[in-house]
Structure formats: C-alpha cells, structure tokens
N, C-alpha and C. Protein backbone atom coordinates (compact mmCIF):
# COMPACT_ATOMS: atom_id res chain seq x y z
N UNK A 1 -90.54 -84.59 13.27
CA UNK A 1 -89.92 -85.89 13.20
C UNK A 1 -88.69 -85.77 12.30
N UNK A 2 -87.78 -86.43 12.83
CA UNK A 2 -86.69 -87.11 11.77
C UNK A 2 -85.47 -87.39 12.05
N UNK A 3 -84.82 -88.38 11.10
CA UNK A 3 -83.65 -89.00 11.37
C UNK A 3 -83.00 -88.01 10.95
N UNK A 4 -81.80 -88.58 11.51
CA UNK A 4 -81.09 -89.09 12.72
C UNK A 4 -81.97 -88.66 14.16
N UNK A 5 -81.27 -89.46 14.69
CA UNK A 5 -81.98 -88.47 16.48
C UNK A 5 -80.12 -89.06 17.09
N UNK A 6 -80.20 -87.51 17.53
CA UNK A 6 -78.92 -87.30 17.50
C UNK A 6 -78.41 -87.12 18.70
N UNK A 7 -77.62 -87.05 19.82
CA UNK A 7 -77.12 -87.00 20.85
C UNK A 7 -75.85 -86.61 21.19
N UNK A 8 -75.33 -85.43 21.43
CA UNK A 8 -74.34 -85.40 21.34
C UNK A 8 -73.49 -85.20 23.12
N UNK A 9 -72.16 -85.81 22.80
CA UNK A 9 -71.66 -85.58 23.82
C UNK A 9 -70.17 -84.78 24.13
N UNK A 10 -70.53 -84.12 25.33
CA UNK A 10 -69.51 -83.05 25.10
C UNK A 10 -68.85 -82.98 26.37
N UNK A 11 -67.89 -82.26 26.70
CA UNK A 11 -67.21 -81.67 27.41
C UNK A 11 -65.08 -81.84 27.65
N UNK A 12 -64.82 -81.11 28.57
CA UNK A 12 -63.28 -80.77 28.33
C UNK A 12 -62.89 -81.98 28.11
N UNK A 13 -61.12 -81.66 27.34
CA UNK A 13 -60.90 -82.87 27.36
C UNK A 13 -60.70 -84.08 28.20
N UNK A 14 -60.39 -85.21 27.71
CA UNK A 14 -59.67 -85.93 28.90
C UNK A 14 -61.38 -86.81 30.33
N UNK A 15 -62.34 -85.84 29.81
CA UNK A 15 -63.55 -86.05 30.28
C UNK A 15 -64.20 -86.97 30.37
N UNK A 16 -63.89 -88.28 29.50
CA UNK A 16 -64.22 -89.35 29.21
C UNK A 16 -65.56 -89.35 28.00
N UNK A 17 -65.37 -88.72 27.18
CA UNK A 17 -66.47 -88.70 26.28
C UNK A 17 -66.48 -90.06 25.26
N UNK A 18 -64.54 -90.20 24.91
CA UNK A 18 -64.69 -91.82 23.90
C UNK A 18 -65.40 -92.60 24.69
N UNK A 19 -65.17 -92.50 25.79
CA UNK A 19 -65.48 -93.56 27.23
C UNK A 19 -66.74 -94.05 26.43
N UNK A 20 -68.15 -93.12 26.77
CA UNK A 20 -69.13 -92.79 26.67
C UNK A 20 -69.55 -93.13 25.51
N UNK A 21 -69.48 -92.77 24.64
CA UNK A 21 -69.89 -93.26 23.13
C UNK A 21 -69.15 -94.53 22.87
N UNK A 22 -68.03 -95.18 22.95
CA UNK A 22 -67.97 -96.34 23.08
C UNK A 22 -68.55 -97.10 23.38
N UNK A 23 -68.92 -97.15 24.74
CA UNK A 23 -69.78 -97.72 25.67
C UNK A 23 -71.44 -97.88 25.10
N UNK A 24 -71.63 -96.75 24.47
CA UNK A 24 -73.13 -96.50 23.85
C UNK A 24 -72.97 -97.42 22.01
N UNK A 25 -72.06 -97.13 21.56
CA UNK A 25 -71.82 -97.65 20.54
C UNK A 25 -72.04 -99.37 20.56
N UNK A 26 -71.30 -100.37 21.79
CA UNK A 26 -71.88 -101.44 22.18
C UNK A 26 -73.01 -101.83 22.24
N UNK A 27 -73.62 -101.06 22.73
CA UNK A 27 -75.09 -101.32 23.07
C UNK A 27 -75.91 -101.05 21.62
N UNK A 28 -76.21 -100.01 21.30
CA UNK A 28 -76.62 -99.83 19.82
C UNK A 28 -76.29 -100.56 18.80
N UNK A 29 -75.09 -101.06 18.82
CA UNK A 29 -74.67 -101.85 17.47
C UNK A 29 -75.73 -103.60 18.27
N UNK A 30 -75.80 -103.97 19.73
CA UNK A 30 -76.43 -105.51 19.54
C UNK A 30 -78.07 -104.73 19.11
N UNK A 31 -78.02 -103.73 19.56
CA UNK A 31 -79.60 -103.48 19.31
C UNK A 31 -80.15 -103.61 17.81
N UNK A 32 -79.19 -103.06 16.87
CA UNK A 32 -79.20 -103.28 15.20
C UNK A 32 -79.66 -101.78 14.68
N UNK A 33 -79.08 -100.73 15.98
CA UNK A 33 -79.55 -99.21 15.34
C UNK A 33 -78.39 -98.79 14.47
N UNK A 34 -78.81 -98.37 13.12
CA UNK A 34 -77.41 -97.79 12.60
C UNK A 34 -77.13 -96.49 13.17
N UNK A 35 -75.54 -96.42 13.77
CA UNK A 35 -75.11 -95.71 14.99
C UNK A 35 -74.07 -94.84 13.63
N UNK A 36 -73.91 -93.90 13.33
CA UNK A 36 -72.26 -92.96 13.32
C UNK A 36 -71.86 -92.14 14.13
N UNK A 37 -70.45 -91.67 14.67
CA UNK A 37 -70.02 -90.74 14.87
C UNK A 37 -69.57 -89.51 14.52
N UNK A 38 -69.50 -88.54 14.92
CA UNK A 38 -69.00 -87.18 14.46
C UNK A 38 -68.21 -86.96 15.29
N UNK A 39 -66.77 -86.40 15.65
CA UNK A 39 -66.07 -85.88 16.22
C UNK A 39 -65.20 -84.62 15.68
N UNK A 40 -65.61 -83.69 16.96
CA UNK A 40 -64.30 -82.51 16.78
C UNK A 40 -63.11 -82.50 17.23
N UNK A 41 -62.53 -82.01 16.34
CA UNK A 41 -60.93 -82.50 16.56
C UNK A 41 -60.14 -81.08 17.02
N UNK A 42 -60.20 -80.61 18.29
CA UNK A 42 -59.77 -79.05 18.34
C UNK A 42 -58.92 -79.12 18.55
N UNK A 43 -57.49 -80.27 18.53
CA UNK A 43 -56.30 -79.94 18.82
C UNK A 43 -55.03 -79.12 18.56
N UNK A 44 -55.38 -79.08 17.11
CA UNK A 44 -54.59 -78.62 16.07
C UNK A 44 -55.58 -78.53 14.91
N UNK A 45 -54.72 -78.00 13.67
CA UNK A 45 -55.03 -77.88 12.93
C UNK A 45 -55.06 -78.89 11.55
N UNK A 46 -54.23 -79.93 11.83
CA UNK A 46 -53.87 -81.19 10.94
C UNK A 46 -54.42 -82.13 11.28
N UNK A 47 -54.95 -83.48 10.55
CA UNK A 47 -55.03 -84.41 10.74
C UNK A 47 -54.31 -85.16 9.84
N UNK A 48 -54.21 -86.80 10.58
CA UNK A 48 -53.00 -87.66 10.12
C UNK A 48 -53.52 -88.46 9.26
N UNK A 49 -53.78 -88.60 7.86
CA UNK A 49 -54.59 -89.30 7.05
C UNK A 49 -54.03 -90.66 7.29
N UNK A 50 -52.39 -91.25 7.42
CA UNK A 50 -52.23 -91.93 7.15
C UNK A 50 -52.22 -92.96 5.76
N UNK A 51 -52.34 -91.88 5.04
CA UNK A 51 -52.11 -92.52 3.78
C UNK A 51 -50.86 -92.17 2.87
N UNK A 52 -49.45 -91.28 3.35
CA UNK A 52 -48.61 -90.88 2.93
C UNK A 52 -48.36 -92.17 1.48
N UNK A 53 -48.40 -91.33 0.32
CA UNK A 53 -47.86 -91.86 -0.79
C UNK A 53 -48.68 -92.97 -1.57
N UNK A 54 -49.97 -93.20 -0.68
CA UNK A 54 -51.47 -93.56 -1.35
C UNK A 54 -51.92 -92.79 -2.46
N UNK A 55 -52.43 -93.30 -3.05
CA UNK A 55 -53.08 -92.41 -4.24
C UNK A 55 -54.44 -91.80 -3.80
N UNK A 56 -55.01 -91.61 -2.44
CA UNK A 56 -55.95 -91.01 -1.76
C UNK A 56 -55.11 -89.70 -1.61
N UNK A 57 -53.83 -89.61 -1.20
CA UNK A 57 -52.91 -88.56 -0.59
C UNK A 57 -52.82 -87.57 -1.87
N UNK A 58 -52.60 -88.45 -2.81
CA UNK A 58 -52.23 -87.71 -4.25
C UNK A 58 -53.04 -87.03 -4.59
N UNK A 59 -54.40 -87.85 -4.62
CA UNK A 59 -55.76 -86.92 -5.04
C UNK A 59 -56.29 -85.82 -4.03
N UNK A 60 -56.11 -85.86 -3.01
CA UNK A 60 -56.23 -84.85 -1.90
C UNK A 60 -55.55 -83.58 -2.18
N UNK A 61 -54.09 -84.12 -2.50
CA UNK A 61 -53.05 -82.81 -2.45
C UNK A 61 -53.02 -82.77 -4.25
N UNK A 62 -53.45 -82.86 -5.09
CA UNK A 62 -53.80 -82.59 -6.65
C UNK A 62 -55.16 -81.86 -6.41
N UNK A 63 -55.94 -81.25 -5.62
CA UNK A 63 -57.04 -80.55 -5.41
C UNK A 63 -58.34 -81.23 -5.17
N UNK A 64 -58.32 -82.49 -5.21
CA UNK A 64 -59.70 -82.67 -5.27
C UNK A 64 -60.44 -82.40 -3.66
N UNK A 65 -61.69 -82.23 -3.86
CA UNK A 65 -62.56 -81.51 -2.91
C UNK A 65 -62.58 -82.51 -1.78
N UNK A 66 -63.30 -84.01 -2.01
CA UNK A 66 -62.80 -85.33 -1.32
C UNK A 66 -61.93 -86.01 -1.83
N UNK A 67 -61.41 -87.32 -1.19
CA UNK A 67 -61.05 -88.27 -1.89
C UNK A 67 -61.66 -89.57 -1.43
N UNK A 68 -61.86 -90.38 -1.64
CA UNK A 68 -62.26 -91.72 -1.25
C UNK A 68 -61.98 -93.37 -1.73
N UNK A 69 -61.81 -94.14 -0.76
CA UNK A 69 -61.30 -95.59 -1.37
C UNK A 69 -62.37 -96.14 -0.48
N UNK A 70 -62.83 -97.58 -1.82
CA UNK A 70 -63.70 -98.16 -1.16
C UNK A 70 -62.72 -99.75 -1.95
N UNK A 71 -63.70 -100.39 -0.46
CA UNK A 71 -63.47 -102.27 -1.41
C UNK A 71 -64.11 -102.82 -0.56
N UNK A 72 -64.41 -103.90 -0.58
CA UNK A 72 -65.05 -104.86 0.45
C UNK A 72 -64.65 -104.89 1.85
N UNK A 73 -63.90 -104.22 2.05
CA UNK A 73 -62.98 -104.20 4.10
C UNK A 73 -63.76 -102.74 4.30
N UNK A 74 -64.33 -101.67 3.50
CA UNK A 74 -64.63 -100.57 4.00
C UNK A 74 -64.59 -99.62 3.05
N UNK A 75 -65.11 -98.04 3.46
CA UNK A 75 -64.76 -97.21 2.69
C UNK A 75 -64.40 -96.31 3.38
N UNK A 76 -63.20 -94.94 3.07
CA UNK A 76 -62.73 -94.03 3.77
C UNK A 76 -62.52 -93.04 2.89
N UNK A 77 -63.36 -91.63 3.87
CA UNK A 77 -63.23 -90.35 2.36
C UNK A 77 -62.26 -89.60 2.95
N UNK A 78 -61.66 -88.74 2.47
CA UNK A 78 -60.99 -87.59 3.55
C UNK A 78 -60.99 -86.03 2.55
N UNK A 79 -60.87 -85.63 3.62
CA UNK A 79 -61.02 -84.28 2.73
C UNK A 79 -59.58 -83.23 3.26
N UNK A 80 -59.27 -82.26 2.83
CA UNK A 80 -58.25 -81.34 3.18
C UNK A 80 -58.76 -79.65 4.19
N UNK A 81 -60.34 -79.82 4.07
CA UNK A 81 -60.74 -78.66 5.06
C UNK A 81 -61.63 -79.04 5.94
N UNK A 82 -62.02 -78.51 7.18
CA UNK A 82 -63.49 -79.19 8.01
C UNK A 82 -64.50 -78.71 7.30
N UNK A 83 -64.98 -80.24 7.61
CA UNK A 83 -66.62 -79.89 7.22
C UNK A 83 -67.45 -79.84 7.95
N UNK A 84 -68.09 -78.67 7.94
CA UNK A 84 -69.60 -78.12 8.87
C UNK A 84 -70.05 -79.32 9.61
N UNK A 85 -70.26 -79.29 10.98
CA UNK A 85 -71.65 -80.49 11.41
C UNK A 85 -72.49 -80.91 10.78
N UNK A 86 -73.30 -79.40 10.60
CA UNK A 86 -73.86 -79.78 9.55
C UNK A 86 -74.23 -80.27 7.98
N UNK A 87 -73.47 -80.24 7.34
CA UNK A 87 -73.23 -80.86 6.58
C UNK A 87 -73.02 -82.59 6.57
N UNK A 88 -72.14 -83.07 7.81
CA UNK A 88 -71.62 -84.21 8.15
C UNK A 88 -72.94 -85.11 8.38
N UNK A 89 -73.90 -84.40 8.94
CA UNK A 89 -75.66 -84.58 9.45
C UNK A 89 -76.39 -85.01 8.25
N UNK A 90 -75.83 -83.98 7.51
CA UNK A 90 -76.74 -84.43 6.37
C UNK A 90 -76.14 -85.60 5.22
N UNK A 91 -74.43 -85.87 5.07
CA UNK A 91 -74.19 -87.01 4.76
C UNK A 91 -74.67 -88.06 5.39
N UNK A 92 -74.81 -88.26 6.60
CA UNK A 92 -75.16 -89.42 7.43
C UNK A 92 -76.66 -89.51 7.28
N UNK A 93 -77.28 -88.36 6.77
CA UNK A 93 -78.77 -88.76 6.38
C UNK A 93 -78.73 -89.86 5.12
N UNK A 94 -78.15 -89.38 4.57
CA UNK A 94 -78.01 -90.00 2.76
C UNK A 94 -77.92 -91.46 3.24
N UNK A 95 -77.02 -91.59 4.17
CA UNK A 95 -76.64 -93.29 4.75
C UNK A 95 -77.45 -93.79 5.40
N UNK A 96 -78.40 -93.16 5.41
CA UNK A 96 -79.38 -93.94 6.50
C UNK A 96 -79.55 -94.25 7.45
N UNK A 97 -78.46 -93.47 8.40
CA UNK A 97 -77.76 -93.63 9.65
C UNK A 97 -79.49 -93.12 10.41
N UNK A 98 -79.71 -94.18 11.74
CA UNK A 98 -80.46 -93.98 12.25
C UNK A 98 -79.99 -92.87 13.62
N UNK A 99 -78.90 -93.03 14.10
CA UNK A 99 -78.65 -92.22 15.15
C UNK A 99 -77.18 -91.68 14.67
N UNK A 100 -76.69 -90.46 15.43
CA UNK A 100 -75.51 -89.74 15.02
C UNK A 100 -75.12 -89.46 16.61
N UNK A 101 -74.10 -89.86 16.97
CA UNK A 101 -73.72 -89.31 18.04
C UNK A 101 -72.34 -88.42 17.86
N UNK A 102 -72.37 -87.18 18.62
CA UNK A 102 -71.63 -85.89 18.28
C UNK A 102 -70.55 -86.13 19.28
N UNK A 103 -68.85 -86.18 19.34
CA UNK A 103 -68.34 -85.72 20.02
C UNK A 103 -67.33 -84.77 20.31
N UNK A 104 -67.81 -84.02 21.38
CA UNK A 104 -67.26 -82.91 20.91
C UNK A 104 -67.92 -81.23 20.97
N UNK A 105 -67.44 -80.40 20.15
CA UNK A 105 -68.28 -79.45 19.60
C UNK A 105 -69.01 -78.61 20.42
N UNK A 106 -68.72 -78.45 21.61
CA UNK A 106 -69.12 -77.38 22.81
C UNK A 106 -69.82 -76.79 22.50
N UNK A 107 -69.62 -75.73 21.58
CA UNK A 107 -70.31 -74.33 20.97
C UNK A 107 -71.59 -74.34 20.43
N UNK A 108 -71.97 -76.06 19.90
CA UNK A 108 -72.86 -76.11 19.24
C UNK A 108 -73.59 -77.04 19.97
N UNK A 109 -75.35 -76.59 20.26
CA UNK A 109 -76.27 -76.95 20.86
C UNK A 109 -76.86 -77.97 20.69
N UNK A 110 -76.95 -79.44 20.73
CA UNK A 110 -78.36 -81.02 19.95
C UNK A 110 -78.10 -81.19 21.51
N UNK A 111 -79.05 -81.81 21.41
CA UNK A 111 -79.47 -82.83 22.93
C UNK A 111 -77.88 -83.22 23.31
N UNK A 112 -77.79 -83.21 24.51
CA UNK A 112 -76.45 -83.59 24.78
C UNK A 112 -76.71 -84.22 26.56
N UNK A 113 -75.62 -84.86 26.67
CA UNK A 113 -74.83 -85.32 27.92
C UNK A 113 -73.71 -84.85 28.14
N UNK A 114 -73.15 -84.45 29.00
CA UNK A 114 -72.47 -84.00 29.85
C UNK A 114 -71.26 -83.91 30.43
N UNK A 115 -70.00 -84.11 30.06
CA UNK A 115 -69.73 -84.77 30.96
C UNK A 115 -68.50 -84.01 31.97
N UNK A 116 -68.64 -83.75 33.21
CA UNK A 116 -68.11 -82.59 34.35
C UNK A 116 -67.05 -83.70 35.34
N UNK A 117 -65.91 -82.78 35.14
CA UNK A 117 -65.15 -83.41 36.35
C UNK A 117 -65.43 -83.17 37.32
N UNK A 118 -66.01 -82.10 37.52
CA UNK A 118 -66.02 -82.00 39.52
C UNK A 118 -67.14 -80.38 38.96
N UNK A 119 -67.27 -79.58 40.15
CA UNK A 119 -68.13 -78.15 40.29
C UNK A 119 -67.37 -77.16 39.23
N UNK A 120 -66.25 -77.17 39.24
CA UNK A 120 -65.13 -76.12 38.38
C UNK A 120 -65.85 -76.32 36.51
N UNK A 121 -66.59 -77.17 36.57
CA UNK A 121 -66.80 -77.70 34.91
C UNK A 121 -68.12 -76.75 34.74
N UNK A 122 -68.98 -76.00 35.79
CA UNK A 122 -70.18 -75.21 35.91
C UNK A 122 -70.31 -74.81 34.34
N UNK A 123 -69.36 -73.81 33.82
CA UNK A 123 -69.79 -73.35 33.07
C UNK A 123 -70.21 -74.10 31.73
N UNK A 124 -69.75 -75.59 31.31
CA UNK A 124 -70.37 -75.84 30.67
C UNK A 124 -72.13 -76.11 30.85
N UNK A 125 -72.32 -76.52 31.78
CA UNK A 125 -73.84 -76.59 32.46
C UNK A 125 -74.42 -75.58 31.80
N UNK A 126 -74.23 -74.37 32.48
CA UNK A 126 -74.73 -73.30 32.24
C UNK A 126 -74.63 -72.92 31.11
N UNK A 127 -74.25 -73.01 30.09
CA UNK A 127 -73.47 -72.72 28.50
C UNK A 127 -74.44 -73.79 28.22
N UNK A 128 -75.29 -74.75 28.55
CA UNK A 128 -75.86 -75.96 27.57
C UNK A 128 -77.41 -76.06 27.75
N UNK A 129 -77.97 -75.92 26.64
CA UNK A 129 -79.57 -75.46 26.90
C UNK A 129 -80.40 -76.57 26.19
N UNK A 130 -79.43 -77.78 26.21
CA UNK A 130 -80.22 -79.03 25.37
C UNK A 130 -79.84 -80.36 26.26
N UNK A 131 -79.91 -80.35 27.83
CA UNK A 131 -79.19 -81.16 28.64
C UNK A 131 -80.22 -82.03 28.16
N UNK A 132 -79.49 -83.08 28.32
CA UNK A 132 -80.69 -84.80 28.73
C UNK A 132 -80.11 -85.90 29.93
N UNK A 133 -78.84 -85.05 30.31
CA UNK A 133 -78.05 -86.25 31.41
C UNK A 133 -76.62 -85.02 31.74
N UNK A 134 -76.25 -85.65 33.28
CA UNK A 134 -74.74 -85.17 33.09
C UNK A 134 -73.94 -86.02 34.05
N UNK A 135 -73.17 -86.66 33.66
CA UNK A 135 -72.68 -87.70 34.06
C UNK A 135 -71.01 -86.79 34.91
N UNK A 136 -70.74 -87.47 36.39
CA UNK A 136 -69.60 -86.57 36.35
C UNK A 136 -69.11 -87.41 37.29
N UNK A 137 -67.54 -87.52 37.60
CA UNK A 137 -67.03 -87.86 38.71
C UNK A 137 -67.06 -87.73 40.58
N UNK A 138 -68.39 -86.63 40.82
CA UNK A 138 -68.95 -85.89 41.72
C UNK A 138 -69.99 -85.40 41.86
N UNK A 139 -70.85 -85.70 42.68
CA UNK A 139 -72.48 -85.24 42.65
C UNK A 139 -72.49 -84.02 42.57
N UNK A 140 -73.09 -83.21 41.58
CA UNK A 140 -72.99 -81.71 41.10
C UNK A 140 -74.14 -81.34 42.09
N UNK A 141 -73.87 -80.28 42.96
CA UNK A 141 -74.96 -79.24 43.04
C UNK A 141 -76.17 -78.70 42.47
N UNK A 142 -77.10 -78.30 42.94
CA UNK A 142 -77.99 -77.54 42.10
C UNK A 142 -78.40 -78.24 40.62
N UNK A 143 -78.66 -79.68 40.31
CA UNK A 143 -78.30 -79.80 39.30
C UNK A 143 -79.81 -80.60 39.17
N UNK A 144 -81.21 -80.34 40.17
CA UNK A 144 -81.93 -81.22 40.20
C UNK A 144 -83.12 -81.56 38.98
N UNK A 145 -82.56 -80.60 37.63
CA UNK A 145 -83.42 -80.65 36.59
C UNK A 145 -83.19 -81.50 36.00
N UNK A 146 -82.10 -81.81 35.44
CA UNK A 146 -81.39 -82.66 35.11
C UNK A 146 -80.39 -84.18 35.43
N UNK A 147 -80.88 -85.02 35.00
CA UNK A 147 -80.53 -86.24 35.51
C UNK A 147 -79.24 -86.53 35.35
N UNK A 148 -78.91 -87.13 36.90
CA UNK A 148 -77.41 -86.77 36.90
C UNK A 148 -76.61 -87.75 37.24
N UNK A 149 -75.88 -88.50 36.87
CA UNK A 149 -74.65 -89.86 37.19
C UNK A 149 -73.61 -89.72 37.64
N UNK A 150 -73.19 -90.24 38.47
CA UNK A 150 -71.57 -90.85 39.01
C UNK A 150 -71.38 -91.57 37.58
N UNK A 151 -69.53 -91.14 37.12
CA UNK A 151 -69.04 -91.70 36.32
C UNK A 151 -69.20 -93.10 36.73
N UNK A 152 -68.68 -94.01 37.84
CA UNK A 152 -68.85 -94.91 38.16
C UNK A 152 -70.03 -95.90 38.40
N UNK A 153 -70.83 -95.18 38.72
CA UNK A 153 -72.21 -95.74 37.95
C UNK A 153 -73.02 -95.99 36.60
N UNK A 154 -71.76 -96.53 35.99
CA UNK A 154 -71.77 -97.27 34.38
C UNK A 154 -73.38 -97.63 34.13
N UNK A 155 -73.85 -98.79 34.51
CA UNK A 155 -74.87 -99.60 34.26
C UNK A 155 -76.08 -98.72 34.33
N UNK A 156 -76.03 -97.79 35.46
CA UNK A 156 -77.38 -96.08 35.40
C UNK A 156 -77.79 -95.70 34.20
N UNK A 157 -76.17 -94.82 33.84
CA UNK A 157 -76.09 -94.16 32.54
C UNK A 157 -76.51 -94.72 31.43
N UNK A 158 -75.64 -95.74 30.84
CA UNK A 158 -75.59 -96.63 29.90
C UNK A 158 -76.90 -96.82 29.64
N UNK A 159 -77.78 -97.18 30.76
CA UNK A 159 -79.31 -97.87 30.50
C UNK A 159 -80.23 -96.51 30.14
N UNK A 160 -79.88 -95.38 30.60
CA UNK A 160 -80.41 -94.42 30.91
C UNK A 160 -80.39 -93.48 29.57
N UNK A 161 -78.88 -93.64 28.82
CA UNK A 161 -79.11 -93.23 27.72
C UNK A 161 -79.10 -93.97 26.78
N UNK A 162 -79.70 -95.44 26.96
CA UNK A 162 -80.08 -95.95 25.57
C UNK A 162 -81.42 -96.21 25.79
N UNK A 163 -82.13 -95.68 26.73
CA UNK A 163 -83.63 -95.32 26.87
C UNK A 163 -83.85 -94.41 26.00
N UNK A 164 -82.80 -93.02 26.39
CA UNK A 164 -83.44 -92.21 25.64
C UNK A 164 -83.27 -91.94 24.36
N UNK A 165 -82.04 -92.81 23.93
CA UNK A 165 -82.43 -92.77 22.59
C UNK A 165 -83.00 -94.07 21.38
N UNK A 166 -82.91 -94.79 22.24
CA UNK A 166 -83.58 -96.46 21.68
C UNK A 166 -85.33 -95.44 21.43
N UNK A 167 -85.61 -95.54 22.31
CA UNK A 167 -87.30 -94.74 22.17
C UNK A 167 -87.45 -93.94 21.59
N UNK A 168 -86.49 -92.96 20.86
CA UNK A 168 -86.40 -91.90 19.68
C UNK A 168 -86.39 -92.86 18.23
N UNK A 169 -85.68 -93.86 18.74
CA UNK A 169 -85.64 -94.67 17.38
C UNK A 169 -86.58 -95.25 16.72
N UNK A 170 -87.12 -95.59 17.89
CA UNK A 170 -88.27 -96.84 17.62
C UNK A 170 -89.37 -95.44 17.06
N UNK A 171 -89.77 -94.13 17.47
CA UNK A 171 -90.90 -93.64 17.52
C UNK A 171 -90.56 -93.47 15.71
N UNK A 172 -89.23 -92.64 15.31
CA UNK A 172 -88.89 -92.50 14.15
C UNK A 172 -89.06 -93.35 13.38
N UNK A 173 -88.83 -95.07 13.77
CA UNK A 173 -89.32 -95.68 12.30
C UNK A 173 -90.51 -95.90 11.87
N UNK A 174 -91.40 -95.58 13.74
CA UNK A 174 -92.82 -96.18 13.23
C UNK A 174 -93.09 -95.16 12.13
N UNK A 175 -92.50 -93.68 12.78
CA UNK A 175 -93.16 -92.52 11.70
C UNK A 175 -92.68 -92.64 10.05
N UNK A 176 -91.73 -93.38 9.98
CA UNK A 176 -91.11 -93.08 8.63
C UNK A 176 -92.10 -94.77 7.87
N UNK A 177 -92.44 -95.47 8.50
CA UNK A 177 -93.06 -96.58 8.09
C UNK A 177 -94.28 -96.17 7.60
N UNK A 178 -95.08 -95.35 8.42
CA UNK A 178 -96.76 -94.79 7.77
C UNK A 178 -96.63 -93.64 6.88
N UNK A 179 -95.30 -93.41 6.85
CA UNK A 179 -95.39 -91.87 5.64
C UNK A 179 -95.21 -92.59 4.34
C-alpha cells in the first residue's frame, strides 16, 4: 500500500498528454482527490522562471539550493538543477498529495497510459511494461491486453481512467484510516 497512486502519462510530443491530464485533473479536483503534477521538460535545457529581477531570481542565482515565495494567492519553489522523480514523489508525499500524475518521462516505468499516434508509435508499447490504457488516434493492432481508446472517444477514457484510479484512492484511505 501507499500514497500517492500514481499514473503516469507518456508519450511523443505533441501526443496530447496536457490534453489528458487536464481532462483527468477536472474530474479529480470535483471528486476532492488531492491531484499534483510532475512534468518532464526535455526540450532544452532552461527553464523560464519568470521571475527576472524578483528576489526568488536573486536567491536562485546567489546559490541557494531552492528558492521559494509563498502568500495567500500560492506558493512557488524553483530550483536551478532537475530534480529526480523521485525525489519530486517524495515531496508530494510530505503534501499529502493523494494522487501524482507523471507527464512525460518515457524512460521511466509507474502505471501509465499511452498515448500513440497511429502503428509507427509501436515502440513505445513495447518499451512499456506498466500499461493500464492506450489511448490513440487509430485502433492499434495486436493490442488486445491492454485496453485501448480512440482519442475521440473522450467520455470511454476519461471514465475509464478515473475508475482506475478513483478505486486506488478510495482502497488507500480506507488502508491509511485502520493503520
């Protein structure tokens, strides 16, 4: 047992993965599951803090390891190197985050969905040994282990993966309630 129960979703870009966790993010937030995201950012090597000449920017580029601003609208940390998944897993434990959804991160194996433009996307299939769905613009072949969606069949998916992870949730709190 244990929190998070995590789901991650992957594939090339352009694939519709915000699509997907957006879409899931709706649903989870009326349900009242605490939802975070993780995303990999493989574009480059920079990200845009947007804080040029903030005193977040200052403390970032003066060495510190994080930086962070909080107030009543929110809080935002940033850091100057990536940090491990894992690691990110285990901040979001500290928060109490009931579910973590991953996007992104190919290389690395949690329960995942799918998501294939057409037959040419095979090798992620085959490269993924933690399927729970694969959602694609084209009925995949050979694919009868695994439960499989037309992008366009929104309302399938959607229901389909907040089955499977609404019922991870619910089993996790009963367990964390009797411990």
């Amino acid at each position: 047992m244990g929190f998070p129960v995590i789901l991650q979703v992957a594939g090339y870009q352009n694939s519709g993965k915000t699509t997907v966790i957006t879409k899931l993010l709706k649903q989870l937030s009326q349900q009242r599951i605490k939802t975070a995201v993780i995303k990999h950012h493989g574009h480059d090597n920079t990200l845009d803090f947007q804080d040029a000449g903030k005193d977040t920017e200052s403390h970032r580029n003066s060495g510190a390891f994080i930086a962070g601003i909080s107030s009543s609208g929110g809080t935002i940390f940033s850091m100057n190197h990536e940090l491990p998944l894992e690691k990110a897993i285990e901040i979001y434990k500290v928060l109490d985050i009931e579910c973590v959804l991953i996007e992104g991160y190919k290389k690395i194996q949690y329960p995942r969905v799918l998501l294939c433009r057409n037959q040419n996307d095979s090798d992620l299939i085959i490269n993924s040994s933690k399927l729970v769905a694969i959602i694609s613009k084209e009925q995949l072949t050979s694919q009868d282990k695994v439960p499989q969606f037309i992008r366009t069949e929104e309302d399938k998916w959607v229901k389909f993966l907040m089955d499977y992870i609404t019922s991870r949730v619910i089993e996790e709190r009963a367990y964390h309630e009797t411990v």
